[in-house]
N, C-alpha and C. Protein backbone atom coordinates (compact mmCIF):
# COMPACT_ATOMS: atom_id res chain seq x y z
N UNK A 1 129.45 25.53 82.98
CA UNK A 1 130.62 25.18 83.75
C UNK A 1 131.59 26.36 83.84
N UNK A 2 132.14 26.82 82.73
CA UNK A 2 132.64 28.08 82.66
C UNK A 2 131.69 29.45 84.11
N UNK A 3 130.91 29.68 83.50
CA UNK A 3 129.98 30.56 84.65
C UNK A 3 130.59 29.90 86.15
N UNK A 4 130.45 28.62 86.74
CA UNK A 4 130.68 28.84 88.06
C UNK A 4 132.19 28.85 88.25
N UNK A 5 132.80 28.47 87.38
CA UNK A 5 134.39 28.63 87.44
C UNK A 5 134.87 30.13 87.88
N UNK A 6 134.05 31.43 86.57
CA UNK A 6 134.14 32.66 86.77
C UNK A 6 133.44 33.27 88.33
N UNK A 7 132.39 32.29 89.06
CA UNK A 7 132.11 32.85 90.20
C UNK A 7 132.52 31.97 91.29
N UNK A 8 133.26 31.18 91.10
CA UNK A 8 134.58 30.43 92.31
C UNK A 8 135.52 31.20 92.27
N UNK A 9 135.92 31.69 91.10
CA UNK A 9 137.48 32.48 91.33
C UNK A 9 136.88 33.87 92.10
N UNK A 10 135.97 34.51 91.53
CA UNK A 10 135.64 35.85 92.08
C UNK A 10 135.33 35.71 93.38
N UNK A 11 135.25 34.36 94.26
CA UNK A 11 135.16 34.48 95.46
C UNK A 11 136.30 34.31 96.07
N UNK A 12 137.57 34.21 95.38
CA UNK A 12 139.13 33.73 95.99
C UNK A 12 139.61 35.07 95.87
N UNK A 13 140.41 35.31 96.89
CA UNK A 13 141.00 36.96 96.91
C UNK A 13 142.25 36.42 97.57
N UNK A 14 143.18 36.66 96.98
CA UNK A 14 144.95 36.31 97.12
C UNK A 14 144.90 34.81 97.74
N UNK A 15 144.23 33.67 97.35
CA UNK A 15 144.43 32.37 97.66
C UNK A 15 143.71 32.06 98.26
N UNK A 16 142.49 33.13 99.05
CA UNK A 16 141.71 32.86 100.05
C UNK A 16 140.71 32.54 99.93
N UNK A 17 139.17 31.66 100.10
CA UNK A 17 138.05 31.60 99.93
C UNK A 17 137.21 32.11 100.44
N UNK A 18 136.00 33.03 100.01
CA UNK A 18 135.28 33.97 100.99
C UNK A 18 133.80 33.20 100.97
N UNK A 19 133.33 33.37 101.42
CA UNK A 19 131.94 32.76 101.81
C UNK A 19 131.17 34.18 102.12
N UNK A 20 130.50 34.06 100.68
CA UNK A 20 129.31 35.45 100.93
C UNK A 20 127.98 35.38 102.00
N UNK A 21 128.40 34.36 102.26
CA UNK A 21 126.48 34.03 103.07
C UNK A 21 126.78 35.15 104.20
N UNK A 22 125.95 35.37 104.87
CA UNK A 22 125.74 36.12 106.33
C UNK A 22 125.06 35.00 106.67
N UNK A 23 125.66 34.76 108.39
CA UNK A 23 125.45 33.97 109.16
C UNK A 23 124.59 34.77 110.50
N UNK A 24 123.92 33.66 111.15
CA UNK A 24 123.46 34.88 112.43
C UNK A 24 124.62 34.91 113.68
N UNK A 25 125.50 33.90 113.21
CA UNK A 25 126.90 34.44 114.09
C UNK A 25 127.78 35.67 113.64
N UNK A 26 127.67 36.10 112.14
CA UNK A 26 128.09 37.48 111.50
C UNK A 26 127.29 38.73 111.91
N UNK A 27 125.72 38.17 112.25
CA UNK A 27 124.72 39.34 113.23
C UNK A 27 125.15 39.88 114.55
N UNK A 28 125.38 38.49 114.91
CA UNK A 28 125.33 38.85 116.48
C UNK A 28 127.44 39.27 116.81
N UNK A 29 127.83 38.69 115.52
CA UNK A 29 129.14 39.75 116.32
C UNK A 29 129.26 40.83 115.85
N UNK A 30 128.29 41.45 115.24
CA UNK A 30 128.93 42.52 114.35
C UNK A 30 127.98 43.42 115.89
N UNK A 31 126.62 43.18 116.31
CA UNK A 31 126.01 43.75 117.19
C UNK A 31 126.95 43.73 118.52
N UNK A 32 127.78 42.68 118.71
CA UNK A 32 128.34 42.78 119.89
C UNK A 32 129.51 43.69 119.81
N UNK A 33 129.71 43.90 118.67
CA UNK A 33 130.78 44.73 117.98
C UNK A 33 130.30 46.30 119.10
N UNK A 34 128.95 46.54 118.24
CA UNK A 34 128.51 47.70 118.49
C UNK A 34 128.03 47.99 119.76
N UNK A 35 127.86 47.09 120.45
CA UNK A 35 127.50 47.20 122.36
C UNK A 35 128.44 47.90 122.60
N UNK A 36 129.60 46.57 121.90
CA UNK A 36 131.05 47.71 122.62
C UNK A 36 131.83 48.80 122.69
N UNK A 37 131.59 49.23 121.23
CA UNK A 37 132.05 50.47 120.89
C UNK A 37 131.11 51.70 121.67
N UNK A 38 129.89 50.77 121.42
CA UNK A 38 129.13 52.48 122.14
C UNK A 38 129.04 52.20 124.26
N UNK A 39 129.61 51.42 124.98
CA UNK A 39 129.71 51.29 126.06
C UNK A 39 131.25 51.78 126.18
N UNK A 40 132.12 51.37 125.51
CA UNK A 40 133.25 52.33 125.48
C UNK A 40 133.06 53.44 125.16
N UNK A 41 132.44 54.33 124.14
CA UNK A 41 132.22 55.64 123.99
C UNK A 41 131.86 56.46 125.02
N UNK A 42 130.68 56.01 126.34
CA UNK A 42 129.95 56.18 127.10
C UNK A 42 131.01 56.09 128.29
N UNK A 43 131.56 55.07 128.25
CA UNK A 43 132.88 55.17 129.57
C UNK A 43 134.01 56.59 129.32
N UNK A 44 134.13 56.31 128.21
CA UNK A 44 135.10 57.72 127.64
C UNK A 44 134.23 59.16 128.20
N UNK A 45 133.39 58.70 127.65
CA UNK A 45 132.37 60.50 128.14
C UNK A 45 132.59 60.94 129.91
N UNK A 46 132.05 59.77 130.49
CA UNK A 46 131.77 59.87 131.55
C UNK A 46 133.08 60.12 132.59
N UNK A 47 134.56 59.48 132.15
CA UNK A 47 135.71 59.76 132.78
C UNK A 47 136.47 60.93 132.26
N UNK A 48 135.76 61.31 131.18
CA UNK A 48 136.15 63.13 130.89
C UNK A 48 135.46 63.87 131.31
N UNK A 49 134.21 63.95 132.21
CA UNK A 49 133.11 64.35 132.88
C UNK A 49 133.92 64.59 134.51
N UNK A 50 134.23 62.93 134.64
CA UNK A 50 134.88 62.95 136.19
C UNK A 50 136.38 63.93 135.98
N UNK A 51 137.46 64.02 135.62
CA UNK A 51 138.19 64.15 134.84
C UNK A 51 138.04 66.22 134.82
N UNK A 52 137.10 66.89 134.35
CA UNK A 52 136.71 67.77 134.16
C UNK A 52 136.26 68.79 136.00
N UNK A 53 135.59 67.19 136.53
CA UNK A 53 135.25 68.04 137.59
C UNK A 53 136.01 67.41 138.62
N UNK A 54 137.20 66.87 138.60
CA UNK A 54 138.41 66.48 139.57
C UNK A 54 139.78 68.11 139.20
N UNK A 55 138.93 68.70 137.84
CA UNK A 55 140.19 69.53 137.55
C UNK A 55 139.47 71.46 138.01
N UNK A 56 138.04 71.51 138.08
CA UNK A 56 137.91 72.00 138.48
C UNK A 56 137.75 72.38 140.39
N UNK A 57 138.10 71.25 140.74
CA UNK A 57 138.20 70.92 142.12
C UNK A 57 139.38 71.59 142.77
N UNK A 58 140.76 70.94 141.96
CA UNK A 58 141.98 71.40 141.89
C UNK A 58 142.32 73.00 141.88
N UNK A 59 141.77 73.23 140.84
CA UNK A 59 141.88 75.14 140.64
C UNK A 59 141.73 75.82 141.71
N UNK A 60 140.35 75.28 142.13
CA UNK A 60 139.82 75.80 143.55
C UNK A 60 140.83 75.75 144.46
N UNK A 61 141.41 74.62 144.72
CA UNK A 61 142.23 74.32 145.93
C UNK A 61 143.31 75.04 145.53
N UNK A 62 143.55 75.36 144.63
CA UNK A 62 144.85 75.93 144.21
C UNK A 62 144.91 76.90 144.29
N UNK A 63 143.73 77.93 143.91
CA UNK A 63 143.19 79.18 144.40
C UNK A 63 142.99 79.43 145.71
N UNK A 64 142.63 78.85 146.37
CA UNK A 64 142.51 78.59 148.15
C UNK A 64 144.14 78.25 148.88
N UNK A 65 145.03 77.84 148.02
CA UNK A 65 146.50 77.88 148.51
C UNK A 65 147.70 79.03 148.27
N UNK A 66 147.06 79.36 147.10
CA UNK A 66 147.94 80.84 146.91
C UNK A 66 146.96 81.99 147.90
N UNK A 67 145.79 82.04 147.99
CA UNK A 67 145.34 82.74 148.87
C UNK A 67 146.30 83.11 150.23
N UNK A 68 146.06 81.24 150.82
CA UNK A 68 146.89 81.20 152.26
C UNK A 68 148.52 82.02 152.32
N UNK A 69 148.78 81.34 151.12
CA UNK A 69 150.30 81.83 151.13
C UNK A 69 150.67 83.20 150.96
N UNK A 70 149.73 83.78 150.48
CA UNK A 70 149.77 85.27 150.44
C UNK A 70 149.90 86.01 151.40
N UNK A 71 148.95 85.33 152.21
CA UNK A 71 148.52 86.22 153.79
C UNK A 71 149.34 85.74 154.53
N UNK A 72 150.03 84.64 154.40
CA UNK A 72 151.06 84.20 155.58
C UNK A 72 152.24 84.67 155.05
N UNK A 73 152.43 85.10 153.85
CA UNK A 73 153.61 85.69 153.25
C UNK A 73 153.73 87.41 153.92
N UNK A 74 152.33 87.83 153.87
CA UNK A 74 152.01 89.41 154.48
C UNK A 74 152.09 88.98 156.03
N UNK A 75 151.77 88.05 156.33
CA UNK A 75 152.09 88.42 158.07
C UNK A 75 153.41 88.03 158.45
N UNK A 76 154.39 86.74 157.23
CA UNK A 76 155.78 87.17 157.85
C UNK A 76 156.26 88.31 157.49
N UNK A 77 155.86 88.92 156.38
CA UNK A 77 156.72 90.52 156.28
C UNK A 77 156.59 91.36 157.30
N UNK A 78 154.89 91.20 157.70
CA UNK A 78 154.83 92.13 158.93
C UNK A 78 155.39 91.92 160.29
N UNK A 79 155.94 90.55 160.50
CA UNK A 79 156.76 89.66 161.70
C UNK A 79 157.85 90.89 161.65
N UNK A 80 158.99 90.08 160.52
CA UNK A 80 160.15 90.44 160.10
C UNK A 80 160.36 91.94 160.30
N UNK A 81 159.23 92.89 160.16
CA UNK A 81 159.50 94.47 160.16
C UNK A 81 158.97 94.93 161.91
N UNK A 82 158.17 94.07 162.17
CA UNK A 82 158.03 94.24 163.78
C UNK A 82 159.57 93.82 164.18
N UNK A 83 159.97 92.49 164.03
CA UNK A 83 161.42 92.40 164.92
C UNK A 83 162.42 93.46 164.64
N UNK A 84 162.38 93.76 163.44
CA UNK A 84 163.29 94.75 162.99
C UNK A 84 163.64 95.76 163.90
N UNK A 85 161.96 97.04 164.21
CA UNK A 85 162.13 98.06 164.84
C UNK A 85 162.32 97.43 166.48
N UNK A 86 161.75 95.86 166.79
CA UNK A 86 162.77 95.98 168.34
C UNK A 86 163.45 95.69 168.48
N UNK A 87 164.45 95.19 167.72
CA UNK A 87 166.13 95.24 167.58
C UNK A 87 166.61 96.51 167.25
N UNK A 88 166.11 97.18 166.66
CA UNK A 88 166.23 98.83 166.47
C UNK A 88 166.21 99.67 167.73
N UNK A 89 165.22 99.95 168.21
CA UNK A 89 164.89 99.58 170.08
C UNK A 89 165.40 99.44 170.55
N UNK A 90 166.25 97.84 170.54
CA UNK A 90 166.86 97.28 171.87
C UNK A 90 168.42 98.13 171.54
N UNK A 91 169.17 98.34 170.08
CA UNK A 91 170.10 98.97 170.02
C UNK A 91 170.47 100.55 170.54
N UNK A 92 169.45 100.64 169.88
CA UNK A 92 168.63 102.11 170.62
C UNK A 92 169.42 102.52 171.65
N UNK A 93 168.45 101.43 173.04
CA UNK A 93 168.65 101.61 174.49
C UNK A 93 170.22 101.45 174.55
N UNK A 94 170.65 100.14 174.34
CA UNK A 94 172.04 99.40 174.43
C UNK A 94 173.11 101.15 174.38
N UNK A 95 172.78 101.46 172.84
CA UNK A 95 173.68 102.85 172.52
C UNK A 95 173.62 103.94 173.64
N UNK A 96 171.69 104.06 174.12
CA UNK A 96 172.11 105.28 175.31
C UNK A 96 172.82 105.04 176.63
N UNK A 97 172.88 103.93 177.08
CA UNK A 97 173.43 103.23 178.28
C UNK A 97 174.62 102.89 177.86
N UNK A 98 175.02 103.28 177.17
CA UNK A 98 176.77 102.99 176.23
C UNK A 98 177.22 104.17 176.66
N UNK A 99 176.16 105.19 176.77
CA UNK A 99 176.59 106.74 176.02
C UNK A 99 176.61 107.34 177.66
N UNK A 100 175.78 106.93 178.57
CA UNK A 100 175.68 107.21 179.67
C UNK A 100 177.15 106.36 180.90
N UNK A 101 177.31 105.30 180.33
CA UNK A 101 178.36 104.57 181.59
C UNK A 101 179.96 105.52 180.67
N UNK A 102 179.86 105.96 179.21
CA UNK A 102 181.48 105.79 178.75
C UNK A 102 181.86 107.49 178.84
C-alpha cells in the first residue's frame, strides 16, 4: 500500500495528475506537430527564395534608373550650355546693332 501511495504522489506535480500512458492521440499530435513545423520551415525557405529574387530584381531596376538619370542629367547639362552660347549669340548680335544704330 505504501509502494502505490509513493507512485500516486510521484505522478502529482504541483496538484496536478499526470497520466504516463502514451495514447495514439499523443502519436498522432505530436506527428501533426511535426507536419507543421516542417511545412512552415519549407514556406519560410521558399518566401526567402521569392524575397531574394524580388530583391535582386530591384537592384537591377535600380541600376537601370540611375543609368537613365545620368544620361538625361548629361543631356540637360548639354541643353543648358547649348542655350547658354545662344543667348550669348543673341546678346552678341543685340550689342552689335546697339553699337551700329548709337
Amino acid at each position: 500500500m505504501l509502494e502505490e501511495q509513493k507512485n500516486y504522489e510521484a505522478k502529482r506535480f504541483m496538484g496536478m495528475r499526470f497520466d504516463n500512458h502514451v495514447s495514439i492521440g499523443h502519436i498522432f499530435t505530436t506527428i501533426m506537430i511535426l507536419v507543421a513545423l516542417i511545412t512552415w520551415k519549407n514556406n519560410i525557405e521558399n518566401e526567402i527564395v521569392n524575397l531574394k529574387q524580388n530583391d535582386l530584381v530591384l537592384e537591377k531596376r535600380d541600376t537601370e534608373l540611375k543609368e537613365k538619370v545620368l544620361e538625361i542629367r548629361a543631356d540637360y547639362r548639354s541643353d543648358v550650355r547649348d542655350i547658354r552660347e545662344l543667348v550669348k549669340e543673341i546678346l552678341d548680335k543685340i550689342d552689335k546693332k546697339a553699337d551700329k544704330n548709337g
